[in-house]
Protein backbone atom coordinates (compact mmCIF):
# COMPACT_ATOMS: atom_id res chain seq x y z
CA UNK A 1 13.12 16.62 19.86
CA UNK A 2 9.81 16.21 18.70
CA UNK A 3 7.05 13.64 20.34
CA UNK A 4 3.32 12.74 18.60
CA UNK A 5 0.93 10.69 19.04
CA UNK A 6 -0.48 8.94 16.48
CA UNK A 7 -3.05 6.57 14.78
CA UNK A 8 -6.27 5.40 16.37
CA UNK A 9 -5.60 7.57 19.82
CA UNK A 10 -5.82 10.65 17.19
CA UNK A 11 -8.83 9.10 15.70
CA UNK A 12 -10.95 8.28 18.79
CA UNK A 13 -11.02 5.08 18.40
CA UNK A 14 -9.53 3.08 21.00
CA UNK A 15 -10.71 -0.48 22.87
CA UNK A 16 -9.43 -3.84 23.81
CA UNK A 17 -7.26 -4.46 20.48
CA UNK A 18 -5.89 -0.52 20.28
CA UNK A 19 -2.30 0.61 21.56
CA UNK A 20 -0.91 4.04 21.63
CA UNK A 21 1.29 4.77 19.06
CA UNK A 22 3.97 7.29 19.77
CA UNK A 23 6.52 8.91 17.38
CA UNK A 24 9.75 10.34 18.61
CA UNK A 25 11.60 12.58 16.39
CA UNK A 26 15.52 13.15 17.35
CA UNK A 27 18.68 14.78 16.54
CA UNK A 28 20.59 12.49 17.44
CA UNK A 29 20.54 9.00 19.67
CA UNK A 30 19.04 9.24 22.93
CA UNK A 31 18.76 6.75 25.59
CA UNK A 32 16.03 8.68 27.31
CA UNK A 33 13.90 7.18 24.52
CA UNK A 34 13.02 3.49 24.46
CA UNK A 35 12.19 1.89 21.08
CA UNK A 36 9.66 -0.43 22.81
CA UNK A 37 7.57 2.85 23.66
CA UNK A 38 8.18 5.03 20.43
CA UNK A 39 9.05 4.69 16.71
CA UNK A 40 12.28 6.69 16.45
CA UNK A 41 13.08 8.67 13.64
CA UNK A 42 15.60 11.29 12.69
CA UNK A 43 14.21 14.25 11.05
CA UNK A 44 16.19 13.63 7.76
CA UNK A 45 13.78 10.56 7.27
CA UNK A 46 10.65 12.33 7.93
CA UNK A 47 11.47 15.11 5.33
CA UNK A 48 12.57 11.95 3.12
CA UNK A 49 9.26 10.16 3.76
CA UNK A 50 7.21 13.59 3.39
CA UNK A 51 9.53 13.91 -0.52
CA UNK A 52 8.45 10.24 -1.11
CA UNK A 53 4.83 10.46 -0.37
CA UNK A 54 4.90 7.65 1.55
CA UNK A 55 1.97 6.09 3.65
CA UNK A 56 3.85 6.72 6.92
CA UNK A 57 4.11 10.26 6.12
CA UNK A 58 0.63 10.86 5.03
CA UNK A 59 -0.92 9.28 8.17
CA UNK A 60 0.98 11.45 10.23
CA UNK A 61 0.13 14.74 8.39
CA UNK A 62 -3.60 13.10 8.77
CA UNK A 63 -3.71 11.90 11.81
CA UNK A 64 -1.37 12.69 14.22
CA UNK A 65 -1.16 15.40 17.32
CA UNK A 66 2.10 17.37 18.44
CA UNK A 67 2.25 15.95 22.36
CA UNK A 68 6.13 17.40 23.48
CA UNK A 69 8.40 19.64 21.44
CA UNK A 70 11.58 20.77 22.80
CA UNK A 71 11.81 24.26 20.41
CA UNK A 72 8.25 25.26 20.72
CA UNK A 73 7.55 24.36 17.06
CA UNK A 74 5.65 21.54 15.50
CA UNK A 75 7.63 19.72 12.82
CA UNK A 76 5.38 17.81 10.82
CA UNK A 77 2.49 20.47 10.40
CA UNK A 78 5.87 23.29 9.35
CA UNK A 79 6.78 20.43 6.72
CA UNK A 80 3.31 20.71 5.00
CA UNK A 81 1.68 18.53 2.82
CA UNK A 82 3.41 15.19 1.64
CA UNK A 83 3.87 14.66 -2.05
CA UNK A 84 1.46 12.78 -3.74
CA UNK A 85 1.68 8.85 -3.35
CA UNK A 86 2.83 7.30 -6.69
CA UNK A 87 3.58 3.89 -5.56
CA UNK A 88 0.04 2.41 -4.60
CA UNK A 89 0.33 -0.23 -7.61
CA UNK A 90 4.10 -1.78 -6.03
CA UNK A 91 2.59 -1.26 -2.59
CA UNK A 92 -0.68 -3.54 -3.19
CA UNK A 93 1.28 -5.67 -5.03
CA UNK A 94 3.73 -6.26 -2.34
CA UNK A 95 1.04 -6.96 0.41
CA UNK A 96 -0.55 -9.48 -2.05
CA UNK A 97 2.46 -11.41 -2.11
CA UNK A 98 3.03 -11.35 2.10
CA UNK A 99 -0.46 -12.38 2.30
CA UNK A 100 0.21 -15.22 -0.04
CA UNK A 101 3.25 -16.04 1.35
CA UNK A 102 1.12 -16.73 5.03
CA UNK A 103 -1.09 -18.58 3.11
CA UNK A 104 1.70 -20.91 1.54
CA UNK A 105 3.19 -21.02 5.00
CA UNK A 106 -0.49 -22.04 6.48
CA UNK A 107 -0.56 -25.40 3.82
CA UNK A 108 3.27 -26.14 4.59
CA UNK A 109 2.24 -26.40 8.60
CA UNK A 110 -0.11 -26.10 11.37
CA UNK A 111 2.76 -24.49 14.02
CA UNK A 112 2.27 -21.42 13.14
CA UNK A 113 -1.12 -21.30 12.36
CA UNK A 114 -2.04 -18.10 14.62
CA UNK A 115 0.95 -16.27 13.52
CA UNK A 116 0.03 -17.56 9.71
CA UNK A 117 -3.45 -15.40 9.89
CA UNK A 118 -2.32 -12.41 11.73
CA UNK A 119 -0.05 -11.75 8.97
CA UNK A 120 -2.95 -12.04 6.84
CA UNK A 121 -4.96 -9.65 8.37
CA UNK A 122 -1.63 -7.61 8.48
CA UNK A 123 -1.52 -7.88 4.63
CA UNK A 124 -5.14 -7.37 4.11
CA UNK A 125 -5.06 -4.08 6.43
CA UNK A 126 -1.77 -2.36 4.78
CA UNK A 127 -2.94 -3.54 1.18
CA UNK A 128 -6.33 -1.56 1.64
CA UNK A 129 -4.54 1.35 2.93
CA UNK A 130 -2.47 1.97 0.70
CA UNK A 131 -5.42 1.25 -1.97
CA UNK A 132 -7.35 4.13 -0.51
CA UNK A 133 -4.39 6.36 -0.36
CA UNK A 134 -4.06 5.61 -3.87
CA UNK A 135 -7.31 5.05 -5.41
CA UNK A 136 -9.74 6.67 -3.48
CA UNK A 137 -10.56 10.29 -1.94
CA UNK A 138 -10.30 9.32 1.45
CA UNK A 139 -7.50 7.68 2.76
CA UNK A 140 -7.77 5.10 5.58
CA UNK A 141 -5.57 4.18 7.96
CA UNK A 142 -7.48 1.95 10.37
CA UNK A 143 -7.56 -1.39 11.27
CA UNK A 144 -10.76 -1.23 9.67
CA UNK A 145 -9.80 -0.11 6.40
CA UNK A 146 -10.47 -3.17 4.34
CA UNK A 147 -13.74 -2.84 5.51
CA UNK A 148 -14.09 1.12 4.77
CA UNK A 149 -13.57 0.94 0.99
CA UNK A 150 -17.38 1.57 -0.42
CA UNK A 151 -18.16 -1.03 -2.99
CA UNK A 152 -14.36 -2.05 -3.01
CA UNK A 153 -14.35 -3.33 0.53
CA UNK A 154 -13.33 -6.67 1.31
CA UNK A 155 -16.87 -9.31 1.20
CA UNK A 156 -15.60 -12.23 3.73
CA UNK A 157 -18.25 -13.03 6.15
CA UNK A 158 -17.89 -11.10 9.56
CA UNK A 159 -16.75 -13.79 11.55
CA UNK A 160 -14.45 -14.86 9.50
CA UNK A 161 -13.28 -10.85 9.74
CA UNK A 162 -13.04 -10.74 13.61
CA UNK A 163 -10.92 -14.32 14.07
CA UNK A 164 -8.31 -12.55 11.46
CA UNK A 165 -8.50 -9.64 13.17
CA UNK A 166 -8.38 -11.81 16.93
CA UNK A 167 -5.01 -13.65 15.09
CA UNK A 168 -3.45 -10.26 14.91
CA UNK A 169 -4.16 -8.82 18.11
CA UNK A 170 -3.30 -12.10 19.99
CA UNK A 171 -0.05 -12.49 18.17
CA UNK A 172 1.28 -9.05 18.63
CA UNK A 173 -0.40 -7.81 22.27
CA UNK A 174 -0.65 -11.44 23.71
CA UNK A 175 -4.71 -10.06 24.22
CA UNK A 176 -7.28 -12.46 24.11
CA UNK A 177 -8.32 -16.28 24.16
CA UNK A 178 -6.60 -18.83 22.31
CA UNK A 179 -7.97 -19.97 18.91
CA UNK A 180 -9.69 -22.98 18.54
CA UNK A 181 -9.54 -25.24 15.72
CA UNK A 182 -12.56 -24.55 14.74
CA UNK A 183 -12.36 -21.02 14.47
CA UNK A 184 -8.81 -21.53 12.31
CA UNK A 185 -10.45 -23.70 10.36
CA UNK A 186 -13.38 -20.97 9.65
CA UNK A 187 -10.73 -18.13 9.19
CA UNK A 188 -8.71 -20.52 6.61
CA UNK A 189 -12.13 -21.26 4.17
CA UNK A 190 -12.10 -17.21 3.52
CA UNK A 191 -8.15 -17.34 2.23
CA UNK A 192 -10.12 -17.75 -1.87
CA UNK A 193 -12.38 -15.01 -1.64
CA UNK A 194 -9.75 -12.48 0.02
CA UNK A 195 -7.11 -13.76 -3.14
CA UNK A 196 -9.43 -12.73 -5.71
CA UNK A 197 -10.77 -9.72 -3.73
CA UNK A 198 -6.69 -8.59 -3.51
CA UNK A 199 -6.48 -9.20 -7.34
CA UNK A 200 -9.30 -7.15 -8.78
CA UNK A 201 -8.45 -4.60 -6.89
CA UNK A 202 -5.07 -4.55 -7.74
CA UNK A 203 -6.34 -4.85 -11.38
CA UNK A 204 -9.04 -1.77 -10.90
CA UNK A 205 -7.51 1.84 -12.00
CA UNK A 206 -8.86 5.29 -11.10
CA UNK A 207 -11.57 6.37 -13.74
C-alpha cells in the first residue's frame, strides 16, 4: 500500500475553500480505507493512467508527496514520467459541452440554480487544465487555473469569478453563505463571455 497527498496541500495553497486530497494505492480491497477520505486506486490503473498520459497522472507526478508506504518504496516517482498528453482537444471539448449542459439546465429551471454554476466553474476549472497541460509549458492544476493561462486566461469580471467559484465550494463542502438572487443573477450575465472564451480556445493550436 501506497498513501499521497495531493493537490493544493502539495502546493501550499490551502484556505477556507481547500480540502486535503489523499490517494490510496492498494493491492487489493481494504476496509481499513474509507473512500470518503481517499481516492482508491489499484496500481494497475496508475501504471494505465501514467501509459495514457492522463491529467490525473500528470498532477500526481507534479504535485504530489509520498505520506505512508508499506515496502519502503515510492511508487509514483519509480514509475517516472507520464507519457505525453495527446487528448487535450477531446478533453476541452468535453468540458465545453458539461459546461453547456449547466447552462441549458440553468434556462430549463431555477431549482438547481447553485448546483447549475458550480458545475460551471467545475467545467471552466478542468477545461483550463487540461488546456495548459496541452497547450502550454506549464501545466496547472489549481482551482485557479482558468485564471493562470497568460493572455489565454478566462476575462469575466472578478466577481462574477468568486460567486462561481462560492457555487462550487458551497455545493460540494456545504462552506459558506447562501447565494442571493442577486449574486446568481450576476454569475448568470458572464455564461456569453465564458462560451466564446471556451471556443477560441478550443479553436487556438500550439504555434
Amino acid at each position: 500500500m501506497h498513501i499521497y497527498a495531493f493537490g493544493s496541500v502539495c502546493r501550499g495553497e490551502i484556505d477556507l475553500g481547500s480540502d486535503i486530497d489523499m490517494l490510496a494505492i492498494i493491492s487489493e480491497q481494504s476496509n481499513n480505507i474509507n473512500p470518503s477520505d481517499y481516492s482508491i486506486y489499484s496500481y494497475e490503473r496508475i501504471k494505465e493512467l501514467w501509459e495514457q498520459g492522463n491529467p490525473f497522472a500528470w498532477h500526481l507526478h507534479l504535485e504530489s508527496k509520498l505520506v505512508f508506504s508499506k515496502e519502503g518504496s515510492n511508487y509514483l516517482q519509480d514509475l517516472g514520467c507520464p507519457n505525453k498528453y495527446t487528448n487535450g482537444d477531446a478533453d476541452c471539448k468535453k468540458f465545453y459541452e458539461i459546461f453547456h449542459s449547466a447552462c441549458n439546465s440553468l434556462q430549463e429551471s431555477s431549482l438547481s440554480q447553485v448546483f447549475d454554476l458550480s458545475t460551471i466553474f467545475l467545467a471552466i476549472r478542468n477545461f483550463s487544465t487540461c488546456y495548459s497541460l496541452a497547450k502550454l509549458e506549464y501545466p496547472d492544476f489549481s482551482r485557479h487555473s482558468s485564471l493562470n493561462l497568460d493572455e489565454f486566461s478566462i476575462s469575466i469580471q472578478d466577481q462574477q469569478y468568486r460567486i462561481l467559484e462560492a457555487a462550487r465550494i458551497l455545493s460540494t463542502r456545504g462552506v459558506g453563505p447562501n447565494l442571493t438572487d442577486v449574486q446568481i443573477s450576476i454569475a448568470i450575465n458572464s455564461i456569453p463571455e465564458i462560451d466564446l472564451w471556451m471556443k477560441s480556445l478550443i479553436n487556438i493550436k500550439r504555434s
